[in-house]
Protein backbone atom coordinates (compact mmCIF):
# COMPACT_ATOMS: atom_id res chain seq x y z
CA UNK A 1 -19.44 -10.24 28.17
CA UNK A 2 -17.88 -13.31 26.54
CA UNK A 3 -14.22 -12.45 25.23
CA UNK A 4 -14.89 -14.92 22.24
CA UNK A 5 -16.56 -12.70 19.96
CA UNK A 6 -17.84 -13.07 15.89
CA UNK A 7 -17.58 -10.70 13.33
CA UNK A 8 -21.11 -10.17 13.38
CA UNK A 9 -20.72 -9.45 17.69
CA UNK A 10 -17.94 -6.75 17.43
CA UNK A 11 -20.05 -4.87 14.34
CA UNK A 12 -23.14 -5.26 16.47
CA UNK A 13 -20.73 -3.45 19.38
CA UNK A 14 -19.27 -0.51 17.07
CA UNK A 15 -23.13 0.14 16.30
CA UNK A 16 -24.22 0.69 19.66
CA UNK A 17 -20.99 2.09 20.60
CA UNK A 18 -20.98 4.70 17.98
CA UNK A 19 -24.98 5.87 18.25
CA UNK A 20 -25.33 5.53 22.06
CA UNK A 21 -22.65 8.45 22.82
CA UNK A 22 -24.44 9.26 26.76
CA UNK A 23 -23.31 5.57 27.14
CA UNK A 24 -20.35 5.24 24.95
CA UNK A 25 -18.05 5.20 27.94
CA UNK A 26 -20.21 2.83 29.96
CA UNK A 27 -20.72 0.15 27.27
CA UNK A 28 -17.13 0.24 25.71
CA UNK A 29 -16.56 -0.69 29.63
CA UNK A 30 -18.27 -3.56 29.68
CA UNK A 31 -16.04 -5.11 27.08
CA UNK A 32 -13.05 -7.32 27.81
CA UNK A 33 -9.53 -5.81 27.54
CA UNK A 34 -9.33 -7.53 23.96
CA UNK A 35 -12.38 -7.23 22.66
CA UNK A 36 -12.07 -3.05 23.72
CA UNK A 37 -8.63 -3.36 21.58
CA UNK A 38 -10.28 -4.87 18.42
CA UNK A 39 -13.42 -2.07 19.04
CA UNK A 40 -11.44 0.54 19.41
CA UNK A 41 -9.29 -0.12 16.18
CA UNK A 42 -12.39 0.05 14.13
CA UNK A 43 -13.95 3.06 15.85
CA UNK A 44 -14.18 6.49 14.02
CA UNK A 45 -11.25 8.87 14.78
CA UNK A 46 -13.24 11.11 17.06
CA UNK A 47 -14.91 8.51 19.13
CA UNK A 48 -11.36 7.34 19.45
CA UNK A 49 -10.35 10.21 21.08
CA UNK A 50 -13.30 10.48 23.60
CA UNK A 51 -13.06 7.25 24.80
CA UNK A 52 -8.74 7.28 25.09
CA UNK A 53 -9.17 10.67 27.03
CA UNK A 54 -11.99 9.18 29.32
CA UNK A 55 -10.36 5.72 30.77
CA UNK A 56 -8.72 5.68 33.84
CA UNK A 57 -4.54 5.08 33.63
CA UNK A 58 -4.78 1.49 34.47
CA UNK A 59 -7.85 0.94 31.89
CA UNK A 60 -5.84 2.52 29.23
CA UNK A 61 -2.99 0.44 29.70
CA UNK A 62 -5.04 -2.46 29.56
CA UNK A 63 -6.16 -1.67 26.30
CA UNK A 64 -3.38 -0.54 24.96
CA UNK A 65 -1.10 -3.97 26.04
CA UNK A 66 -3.44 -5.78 23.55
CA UNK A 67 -2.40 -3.54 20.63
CA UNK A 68 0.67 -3.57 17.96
CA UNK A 69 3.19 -0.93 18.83
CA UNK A 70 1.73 1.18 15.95
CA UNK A 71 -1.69 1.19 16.85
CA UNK A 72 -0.88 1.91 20.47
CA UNK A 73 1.13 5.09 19.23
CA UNK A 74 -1.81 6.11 17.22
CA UNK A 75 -3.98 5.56 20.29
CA UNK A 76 -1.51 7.43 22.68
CA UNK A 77 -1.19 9.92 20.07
CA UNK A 78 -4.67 11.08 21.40
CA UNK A 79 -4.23 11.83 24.64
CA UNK A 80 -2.49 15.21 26.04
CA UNK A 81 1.10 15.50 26.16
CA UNK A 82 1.42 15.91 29.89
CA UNK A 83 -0.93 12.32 30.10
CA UNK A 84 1.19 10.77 27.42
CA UNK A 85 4.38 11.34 30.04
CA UNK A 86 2.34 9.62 32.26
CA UNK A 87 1.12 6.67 30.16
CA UNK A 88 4.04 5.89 28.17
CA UNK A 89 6.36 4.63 31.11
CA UNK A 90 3.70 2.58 32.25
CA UNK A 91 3.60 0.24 29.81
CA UNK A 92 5.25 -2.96 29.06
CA UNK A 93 9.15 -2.73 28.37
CA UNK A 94 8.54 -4.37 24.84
CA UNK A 95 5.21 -2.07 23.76
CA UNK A 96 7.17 0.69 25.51
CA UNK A 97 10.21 0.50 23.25
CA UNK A 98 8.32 0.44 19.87
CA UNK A 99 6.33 3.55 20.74
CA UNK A 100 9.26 5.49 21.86
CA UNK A 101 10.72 5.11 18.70
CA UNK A 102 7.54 5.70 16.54
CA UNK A 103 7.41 8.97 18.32
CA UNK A 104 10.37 10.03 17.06
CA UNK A 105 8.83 10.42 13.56
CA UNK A 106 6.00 12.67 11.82
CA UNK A 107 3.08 10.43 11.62
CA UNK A 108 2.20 11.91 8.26
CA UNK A 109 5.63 9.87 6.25
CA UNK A 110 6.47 6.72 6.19
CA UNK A 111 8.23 5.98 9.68
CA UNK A 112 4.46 7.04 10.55
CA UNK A 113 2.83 3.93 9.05
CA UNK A 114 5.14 0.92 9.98
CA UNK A 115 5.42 -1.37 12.14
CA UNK A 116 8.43 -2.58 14.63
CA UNK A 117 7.79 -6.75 14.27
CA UNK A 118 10.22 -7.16 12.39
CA UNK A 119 14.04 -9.13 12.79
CA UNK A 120 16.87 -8.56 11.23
CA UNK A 121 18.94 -11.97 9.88
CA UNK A 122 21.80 -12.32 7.24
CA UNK A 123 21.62 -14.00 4.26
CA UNK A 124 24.60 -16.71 5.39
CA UNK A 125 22.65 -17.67 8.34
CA UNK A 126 20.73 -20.82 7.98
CA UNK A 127 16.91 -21.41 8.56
CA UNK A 128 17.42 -23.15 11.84
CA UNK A 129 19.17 -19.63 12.88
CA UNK A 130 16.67 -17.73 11.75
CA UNK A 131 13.99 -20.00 13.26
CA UNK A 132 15.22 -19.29 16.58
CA UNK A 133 15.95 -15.78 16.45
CA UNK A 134 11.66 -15.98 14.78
CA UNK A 135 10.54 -17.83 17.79
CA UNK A 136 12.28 -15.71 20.08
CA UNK A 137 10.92 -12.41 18.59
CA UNK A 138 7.14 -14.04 18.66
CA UNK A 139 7.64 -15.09 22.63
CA UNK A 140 8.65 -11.80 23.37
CA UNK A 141 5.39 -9.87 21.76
CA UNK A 142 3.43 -12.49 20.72
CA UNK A 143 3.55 -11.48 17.07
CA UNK A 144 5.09 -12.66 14.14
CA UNK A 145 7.92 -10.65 12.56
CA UNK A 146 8.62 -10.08 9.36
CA UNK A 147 12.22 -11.10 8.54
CA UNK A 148 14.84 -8.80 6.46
CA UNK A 149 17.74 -9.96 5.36
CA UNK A 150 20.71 -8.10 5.58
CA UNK A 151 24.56 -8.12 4.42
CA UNK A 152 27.07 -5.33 4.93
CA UNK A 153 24.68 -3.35 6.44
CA UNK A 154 22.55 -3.39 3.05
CA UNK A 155 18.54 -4.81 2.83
CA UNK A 156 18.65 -7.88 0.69
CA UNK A 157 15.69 -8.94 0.62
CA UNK A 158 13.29 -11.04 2.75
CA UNK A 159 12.61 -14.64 3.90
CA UNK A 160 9.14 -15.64 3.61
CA UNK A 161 8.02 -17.17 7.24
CA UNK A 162 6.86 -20.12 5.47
CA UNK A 163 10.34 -21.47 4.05
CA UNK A 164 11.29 -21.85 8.07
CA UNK A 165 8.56 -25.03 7.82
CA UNK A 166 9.51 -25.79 4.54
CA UNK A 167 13.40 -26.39 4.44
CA UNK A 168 15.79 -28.42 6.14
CA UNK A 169 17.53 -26.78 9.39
CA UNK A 170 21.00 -26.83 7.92
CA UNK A 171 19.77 -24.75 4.72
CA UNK A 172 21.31 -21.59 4.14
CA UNK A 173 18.44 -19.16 3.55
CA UNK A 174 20.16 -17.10 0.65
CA UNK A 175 18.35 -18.88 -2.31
CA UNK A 176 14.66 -18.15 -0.56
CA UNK A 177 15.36 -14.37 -0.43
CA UNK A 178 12.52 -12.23 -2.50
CA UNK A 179 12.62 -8.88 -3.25
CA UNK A 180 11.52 -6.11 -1.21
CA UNK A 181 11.15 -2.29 -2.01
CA UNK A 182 13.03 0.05 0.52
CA UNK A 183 11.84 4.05 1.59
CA UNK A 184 13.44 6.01 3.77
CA UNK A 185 11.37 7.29 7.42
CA UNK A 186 10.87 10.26 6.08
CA UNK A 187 8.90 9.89 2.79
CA UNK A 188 5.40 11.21 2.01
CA UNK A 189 2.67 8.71 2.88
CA UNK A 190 2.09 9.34 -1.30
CA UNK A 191 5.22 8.11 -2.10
CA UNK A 192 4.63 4.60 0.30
CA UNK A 193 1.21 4.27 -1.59
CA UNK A 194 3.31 4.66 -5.24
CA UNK A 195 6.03 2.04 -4.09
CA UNK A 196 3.09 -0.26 -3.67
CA UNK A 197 1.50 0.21 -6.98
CA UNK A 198 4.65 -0.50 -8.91
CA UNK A 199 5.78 -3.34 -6.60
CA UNK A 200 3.90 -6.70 -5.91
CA UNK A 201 5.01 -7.19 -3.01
CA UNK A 202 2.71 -6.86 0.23
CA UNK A 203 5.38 -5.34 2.37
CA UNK A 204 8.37 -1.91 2.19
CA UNK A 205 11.01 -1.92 4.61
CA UNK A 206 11.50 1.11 6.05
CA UNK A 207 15.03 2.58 6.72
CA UNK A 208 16.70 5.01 9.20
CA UNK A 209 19.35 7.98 8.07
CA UNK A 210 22.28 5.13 7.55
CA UNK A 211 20.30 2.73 5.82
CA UNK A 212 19.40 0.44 8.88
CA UNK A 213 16.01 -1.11 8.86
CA UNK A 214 13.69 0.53 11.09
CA UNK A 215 10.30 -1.04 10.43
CA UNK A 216 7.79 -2.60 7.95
CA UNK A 217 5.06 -1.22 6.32
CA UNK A 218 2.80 -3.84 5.03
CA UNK A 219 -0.31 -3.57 2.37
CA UNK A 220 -3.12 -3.41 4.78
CA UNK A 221 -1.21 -0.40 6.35
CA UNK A 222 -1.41 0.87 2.62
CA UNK A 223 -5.35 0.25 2.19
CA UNK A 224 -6.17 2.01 5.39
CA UNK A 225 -4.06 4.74 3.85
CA UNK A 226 -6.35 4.58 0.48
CA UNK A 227 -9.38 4.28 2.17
CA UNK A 228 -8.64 7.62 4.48
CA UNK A 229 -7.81 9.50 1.07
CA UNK A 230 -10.98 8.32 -0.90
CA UNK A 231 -12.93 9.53 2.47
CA UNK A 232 -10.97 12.57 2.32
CA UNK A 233 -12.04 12.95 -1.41
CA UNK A 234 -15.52 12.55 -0.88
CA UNK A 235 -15.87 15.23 2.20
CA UNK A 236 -13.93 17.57 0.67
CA UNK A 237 -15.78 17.24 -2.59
CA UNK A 238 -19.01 17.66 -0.34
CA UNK A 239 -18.15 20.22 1.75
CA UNK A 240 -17.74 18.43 4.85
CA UNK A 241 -15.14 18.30 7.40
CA UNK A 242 -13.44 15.15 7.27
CA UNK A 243 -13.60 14.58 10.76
CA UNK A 244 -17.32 14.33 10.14
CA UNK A 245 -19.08 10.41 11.11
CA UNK A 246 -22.68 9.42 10.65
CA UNK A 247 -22.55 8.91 14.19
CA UNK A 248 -21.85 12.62 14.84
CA UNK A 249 -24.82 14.36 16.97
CA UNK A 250 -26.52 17.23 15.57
CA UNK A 251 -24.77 20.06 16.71
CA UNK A 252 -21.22 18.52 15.88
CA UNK A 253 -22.91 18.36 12.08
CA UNK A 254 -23.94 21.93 11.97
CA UNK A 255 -20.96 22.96 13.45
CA UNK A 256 -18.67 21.15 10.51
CA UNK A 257 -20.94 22.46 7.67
CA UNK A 258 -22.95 25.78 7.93
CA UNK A 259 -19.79 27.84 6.79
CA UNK A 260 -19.66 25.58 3.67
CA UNK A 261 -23.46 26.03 3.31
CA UNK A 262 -23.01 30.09 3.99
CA UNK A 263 -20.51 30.47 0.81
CA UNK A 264 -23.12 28.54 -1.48
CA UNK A 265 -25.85 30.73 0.12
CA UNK A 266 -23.31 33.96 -1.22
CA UNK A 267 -22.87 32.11 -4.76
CA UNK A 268 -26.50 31.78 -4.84
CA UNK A 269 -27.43 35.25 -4.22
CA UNK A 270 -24.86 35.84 -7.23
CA UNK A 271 -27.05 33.51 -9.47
CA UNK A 272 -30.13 35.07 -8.40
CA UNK A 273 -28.69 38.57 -9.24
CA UNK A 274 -28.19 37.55 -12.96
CA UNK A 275 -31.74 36.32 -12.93
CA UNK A 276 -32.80 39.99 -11.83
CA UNK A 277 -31.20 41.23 -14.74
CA UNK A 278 -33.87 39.67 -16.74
CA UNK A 279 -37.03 40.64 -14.81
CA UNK A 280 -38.54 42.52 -17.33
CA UNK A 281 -38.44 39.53 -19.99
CA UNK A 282 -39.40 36.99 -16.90
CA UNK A 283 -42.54 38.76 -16.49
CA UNK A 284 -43.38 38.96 -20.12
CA UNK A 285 -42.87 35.51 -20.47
CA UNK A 286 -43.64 33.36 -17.42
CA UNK A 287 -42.79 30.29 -19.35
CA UNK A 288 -39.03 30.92 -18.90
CA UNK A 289 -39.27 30.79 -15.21
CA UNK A 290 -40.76 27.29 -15.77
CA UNK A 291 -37.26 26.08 -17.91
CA UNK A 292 -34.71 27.95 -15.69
CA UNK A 293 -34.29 24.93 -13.22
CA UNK A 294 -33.70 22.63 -16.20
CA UNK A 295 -30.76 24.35 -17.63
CA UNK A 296 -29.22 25.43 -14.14
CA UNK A 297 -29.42 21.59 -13.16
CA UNK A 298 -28.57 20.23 -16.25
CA UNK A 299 -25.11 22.15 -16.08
CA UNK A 300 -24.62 20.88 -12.54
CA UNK A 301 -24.84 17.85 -13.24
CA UNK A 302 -22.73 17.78 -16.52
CA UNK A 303 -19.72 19.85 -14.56
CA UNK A 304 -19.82 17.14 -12.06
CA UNK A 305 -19.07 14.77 -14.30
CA UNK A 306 -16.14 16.16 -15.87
CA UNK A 307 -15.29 17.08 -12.39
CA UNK A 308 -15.34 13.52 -10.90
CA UNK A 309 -13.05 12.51 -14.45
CA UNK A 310 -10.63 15.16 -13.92
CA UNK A 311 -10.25 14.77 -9.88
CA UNK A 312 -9.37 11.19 -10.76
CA UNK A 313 -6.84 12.17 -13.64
CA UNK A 314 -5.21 14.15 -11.31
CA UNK A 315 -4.82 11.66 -8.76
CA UNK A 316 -3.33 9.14 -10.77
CA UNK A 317 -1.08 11.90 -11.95
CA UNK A 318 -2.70 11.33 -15.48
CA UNK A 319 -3.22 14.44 -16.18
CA UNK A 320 -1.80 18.37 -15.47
CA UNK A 321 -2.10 22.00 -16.28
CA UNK A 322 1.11 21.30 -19.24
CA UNK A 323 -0.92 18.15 -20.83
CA UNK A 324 -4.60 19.44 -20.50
CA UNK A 325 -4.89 20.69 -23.70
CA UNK A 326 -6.21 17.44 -25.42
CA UNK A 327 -8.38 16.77 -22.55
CA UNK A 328 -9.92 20.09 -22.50
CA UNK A 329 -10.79 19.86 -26.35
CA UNK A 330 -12.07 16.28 -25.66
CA UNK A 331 -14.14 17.57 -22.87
CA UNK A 332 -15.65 20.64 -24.95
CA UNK A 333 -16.15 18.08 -27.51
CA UNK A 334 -17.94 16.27 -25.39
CA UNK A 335 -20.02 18.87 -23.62
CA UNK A 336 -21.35 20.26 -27.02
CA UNK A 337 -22.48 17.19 -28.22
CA UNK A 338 -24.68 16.28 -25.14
CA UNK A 339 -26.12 19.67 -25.41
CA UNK A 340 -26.65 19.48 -28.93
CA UNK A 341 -28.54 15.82 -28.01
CA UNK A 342 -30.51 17.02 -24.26
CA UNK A 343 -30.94 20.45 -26.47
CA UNK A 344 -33.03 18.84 -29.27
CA UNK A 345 -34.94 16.35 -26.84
CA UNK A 346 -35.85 19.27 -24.16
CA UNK A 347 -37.00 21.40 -27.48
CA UNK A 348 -39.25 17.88 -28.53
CA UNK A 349 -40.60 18.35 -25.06
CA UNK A 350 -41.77 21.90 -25.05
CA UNK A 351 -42.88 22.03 -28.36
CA UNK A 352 -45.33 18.96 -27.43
CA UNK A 353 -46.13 20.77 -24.72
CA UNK A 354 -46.43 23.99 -24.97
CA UNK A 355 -46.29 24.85 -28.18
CA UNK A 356 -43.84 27.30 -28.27
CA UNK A 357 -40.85 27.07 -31.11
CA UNK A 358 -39.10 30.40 -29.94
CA UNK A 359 -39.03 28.56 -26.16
CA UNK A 360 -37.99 25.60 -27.97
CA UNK A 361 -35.51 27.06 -29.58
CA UNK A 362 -34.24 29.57 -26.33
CA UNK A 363 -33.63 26.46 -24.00
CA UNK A 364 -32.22 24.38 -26.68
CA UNK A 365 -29.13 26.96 -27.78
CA UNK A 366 -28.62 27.74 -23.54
CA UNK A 367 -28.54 24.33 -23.33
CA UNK A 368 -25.55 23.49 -25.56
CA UNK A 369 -24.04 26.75 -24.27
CA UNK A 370 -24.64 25.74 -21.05
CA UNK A 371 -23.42 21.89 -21.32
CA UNK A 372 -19.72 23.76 -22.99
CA UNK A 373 -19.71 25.95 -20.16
CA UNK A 374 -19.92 22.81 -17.70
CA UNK A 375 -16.82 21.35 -19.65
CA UNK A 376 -14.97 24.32 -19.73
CA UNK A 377 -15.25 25.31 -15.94
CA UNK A 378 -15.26 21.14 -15.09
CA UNK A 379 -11.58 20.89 -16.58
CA UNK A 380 -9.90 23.83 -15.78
CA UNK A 381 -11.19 24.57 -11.92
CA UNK A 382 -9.45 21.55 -10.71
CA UNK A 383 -6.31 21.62 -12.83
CA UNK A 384 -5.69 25.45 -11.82
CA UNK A 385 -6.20 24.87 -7.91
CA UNK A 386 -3.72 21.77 -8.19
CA UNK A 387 -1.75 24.33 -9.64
CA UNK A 388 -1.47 26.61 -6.91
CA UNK A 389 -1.24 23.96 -4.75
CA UNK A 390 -4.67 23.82 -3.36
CA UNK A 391 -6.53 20.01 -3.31
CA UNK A 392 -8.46 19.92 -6.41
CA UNK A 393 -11.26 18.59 -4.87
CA UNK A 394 -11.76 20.96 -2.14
CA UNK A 395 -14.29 23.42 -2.64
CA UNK A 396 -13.97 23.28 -6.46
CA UNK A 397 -17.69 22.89 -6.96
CA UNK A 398 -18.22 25.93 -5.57
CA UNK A 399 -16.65 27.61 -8.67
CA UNK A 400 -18.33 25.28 -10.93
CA UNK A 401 -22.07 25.52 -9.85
CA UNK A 402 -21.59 29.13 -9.89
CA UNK A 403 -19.69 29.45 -12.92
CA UNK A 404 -22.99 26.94 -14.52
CA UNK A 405 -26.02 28.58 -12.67
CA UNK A 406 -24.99 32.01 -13.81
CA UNK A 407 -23.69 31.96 -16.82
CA UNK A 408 -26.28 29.39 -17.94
CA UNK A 409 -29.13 31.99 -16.73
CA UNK A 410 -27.32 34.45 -18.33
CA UNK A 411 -27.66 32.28 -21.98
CA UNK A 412 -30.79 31.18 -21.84
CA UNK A 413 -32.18 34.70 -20.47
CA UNK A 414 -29.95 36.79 -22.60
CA UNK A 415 -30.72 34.55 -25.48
CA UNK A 416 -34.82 35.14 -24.66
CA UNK A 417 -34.09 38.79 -23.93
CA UNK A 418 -32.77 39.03 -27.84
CA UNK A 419 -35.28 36.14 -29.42
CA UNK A 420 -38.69 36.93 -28.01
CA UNK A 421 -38.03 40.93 -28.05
């Protein structure tokens, strides 16, 4: 194959790459060494690690000599300790060097999300000086650095790689210094994302136990970052592993997702036990079996909504178990009101068409009840599992469907049980 390749080329590549998975190996052969190191990047995590774990030594390194030292540690990262002993050595003094040292840290802070192109300059030097010590850095890995200033052993700032072009030689680079933020290696990868909401800068030096800059984190490190927690999110609010890819085969799916499925099979054996309850009045009056979906679905859906609002609050730190007493009378508020409003049009419906006021009546009331119940459940499952420490996310619907199914049955069948008898 051609090594030039277009966007549209390396997406038509991931496709087949990620569905053919008999062939995966064979086809992500057929690739040139660069065009396998821009594939690879954009592969999912697992596919990753089948194809890292299947290439030969000298294929590997091949691959891996066309990446940034960060993305070759995350790619190394893969393989088996006793094959990383191996690999490591092998490579390049300069690619060799950067992941050695982002070994050293816990991929999961800070020090695990920067990069190593990077110089260090101080802020008497002039550009000309910097210029060279730039040019020297890009010949050596044929990347760009970022350059921090430094004086007394302190960040200062840094020099945007566009003043080198745009100043005279002798210029002293002190008055082109901007700001940049500064974390230490070892903080939480939520504390990198915070430092870039608050700062509008696209890069966050990274420093070392005595203050010396180790790396550079830039923004699109920072997206990847978001984009992995809003996945994250999603699965989790879903029930599926997050490991989980559309290009997963069948019995990788079932394998990620039939103990999720078996605890909402328990829950709704628990639902269908309160409907039992009720048998007697069910068979009197078949019409209620007819409604039951309505109010059960109706509370779903309304508990997911508060759900998704509250998830979100928590995220942005808006919002804990301390301050959630507004929000949970805004919420009620809220939930009794759209019952009151899907109450009255549901009891339009049945009395158009069948007739029945006492029906009409029954579902509207459960409905309300039902709606509160939603908001009630919606704002506090969350905030309590955040509480104990738990993701609030994760397997919080769970509570909430069951918390809606059966004590929304339990209204609108306890209210019929007491109405129509």
């Amino acid at each position: 194959m051609s090594k030039t390749k277009t966007p549209a080329d390396i997406k038509e590549i991931i496709v087949h790459i990620s569905f053919n998975f008999k062939r995966r190996l064979e086809l992500f052969r057929h690739l040139s060494p660069e065009v396998r190191a821009t594939v690879l990047l954009r592969l999912t995590r697992h596919i990753q690690y089948e194809i890292v774990n299947n290439l030969s030594d000298e294929e590997l390194l091949s691959v891996l000599e066309n990446l940034d030292p960060d993305d070759a540690t995350d790619m190394v990262q893969l393989l088996s300790q006793p094959r990383q002993k191996i690999v490591i050595p092998k490579l390049n003094d300069e690619l060799k060097k950067g992941v050695e040292l982002l070994f050293q840290f816990d991929p999961n802070t800070a020090a695990g999300l920067m990069n190593v192109d990077y110089i260090q300059v101080n802020e008497t030097d002039t550009i000309k000086e910097v210029a060279k010590k730039f040019k020297a850095h890009e010949l050596r890995t044929g990347r760009p650095p970022a350059i921090i200033v430094m004086q007394d052993g302190k960040v200062q700032g840094y020099l945007p790689g566009h003043e080198l072009a745009l100043n005279s030689p002798a210029n002293k680079i002190q008055k082109h210094i901007k700001p940049v933020p500064t974390l230490k290696h070892d903080a939480r990868r939520d504390d990198v994302v915070e430092v870039f909401k608050s700062h509008p800068h696209n890069k966050v030096a990274i420093t070392g136990d005595r203050g010396n800059v180790i790396g550079i984190i830039y923004s699109d490190d920072i997206l990847k970052v978001l984009e992995e927690q809003e996945s994250a999110s999603l699965y989790d609010f879903a029930g599926v592993r997050e490991e989980e890819s559309v290009t997963d085969p069948t019995s990788v799916k079932v394998k990620n997702r039939y103990k999720w499925l078996i605890i909402n099979l328990g829950t709704a054996f628990l639902a269908a036990f309160t409907v039992g309850l009720f048998e007697e009045t069910i068979s009197k009056y078949v019409l209620l079996a007819v409604y039951m979906p309505i109010v059960a679905g109706m509370g779903g859906n309304a508990a997911t909504q508060t759900l998704a609002v509250l998830v979100r609050g928590i995220a942005l730190k808006q919002i804990s178990l301390q301050n959630a007493w507004l929000t949970f009378k805004r919420e009620l508020s809220a939930g009794f009101i759209n019952g009151v409003i899907n109450g009255i049009l549901v009891a339009a419906i049945v009395l158009v068409i069948n007739k029945d006021a006492k029906i009409a009546l029954i579902l509207a009331l459960a409905m309300v009840v039902n709606l509160m119940v939603a908001a009630i459940f919606g704002t506090l499952v969350p905030l309590v599992m955040k509480r104990f420490g738990k993701d609030p996310a994760t397997s919080a619907t769970i509570f909430i469907t069951t918390a809606t199914d059966v004590l929304g049955f339990l209204a609108f069948l306890g209210l019929a049980t007491w109405i129509l008898n």
